[in-house]
Protein backbone atom coordinates (compact mmCIF):
# COMPACT_ATOMS: atom_id res chain seq x y z
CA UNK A 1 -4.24 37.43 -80.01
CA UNK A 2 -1.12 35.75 -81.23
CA UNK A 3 1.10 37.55 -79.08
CA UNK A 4 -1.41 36.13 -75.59
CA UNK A 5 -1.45 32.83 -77.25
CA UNK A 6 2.88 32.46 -77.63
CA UNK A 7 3.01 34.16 -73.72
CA UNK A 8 0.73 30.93 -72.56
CA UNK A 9 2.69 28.87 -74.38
CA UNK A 10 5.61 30.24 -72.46
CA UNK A 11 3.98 30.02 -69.48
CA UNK A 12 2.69 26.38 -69.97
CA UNK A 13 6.45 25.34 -70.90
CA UNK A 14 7.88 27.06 -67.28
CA UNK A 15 5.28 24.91 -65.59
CA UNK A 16 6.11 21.92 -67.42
CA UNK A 17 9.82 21.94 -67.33
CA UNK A 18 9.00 22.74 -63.34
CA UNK A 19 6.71 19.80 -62.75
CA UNK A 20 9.98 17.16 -65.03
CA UNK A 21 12.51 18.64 -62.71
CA UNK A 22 10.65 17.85 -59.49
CA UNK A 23 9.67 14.57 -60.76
CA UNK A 24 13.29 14.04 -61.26
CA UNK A 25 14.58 15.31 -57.98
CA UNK A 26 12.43 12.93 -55.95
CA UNK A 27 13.57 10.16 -58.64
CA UNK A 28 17.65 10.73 -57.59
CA UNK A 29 16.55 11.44 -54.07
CA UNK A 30 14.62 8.13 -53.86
CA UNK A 31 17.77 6.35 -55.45
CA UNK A 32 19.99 7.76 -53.24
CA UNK A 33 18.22 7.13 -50.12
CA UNK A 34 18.03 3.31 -51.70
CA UNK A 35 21.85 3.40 -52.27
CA UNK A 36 22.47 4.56 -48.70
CA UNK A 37 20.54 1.51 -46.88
CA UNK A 38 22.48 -0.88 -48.98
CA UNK A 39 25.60 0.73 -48.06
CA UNK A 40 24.96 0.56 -44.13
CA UNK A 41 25.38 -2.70 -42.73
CA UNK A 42 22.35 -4.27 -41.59
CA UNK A 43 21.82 -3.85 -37.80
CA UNK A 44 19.62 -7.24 -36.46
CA UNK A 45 16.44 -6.02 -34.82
CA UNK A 46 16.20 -6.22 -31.11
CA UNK A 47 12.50 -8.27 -30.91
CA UNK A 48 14.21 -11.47 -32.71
């Protein structure tokens, strides 16, 4: 029994440490993509 309950525990940390690192991809990808539009120079919109 001890042997099932330390190969869920592995299990459970593989999913967590899955779940952080997407969580942080989307974070830097969502910074990035923030950092880009301030970069590029603002074009004025053609309906004004």
């Amino acid at each position: 029994m001890l042997e099932n309950f330390l190969l869920s525990l592995g299990i459970m940390w593989q999913g967590m440490l899955g779940i952080f690192a997407v969580i942080l991809l989307i974070t830097f990808l969502v910074i990035f993509i923030q950092w880009c539009e301030k970069k590029l120079p603002e074009k004025p919109s053609k309906n004004e």
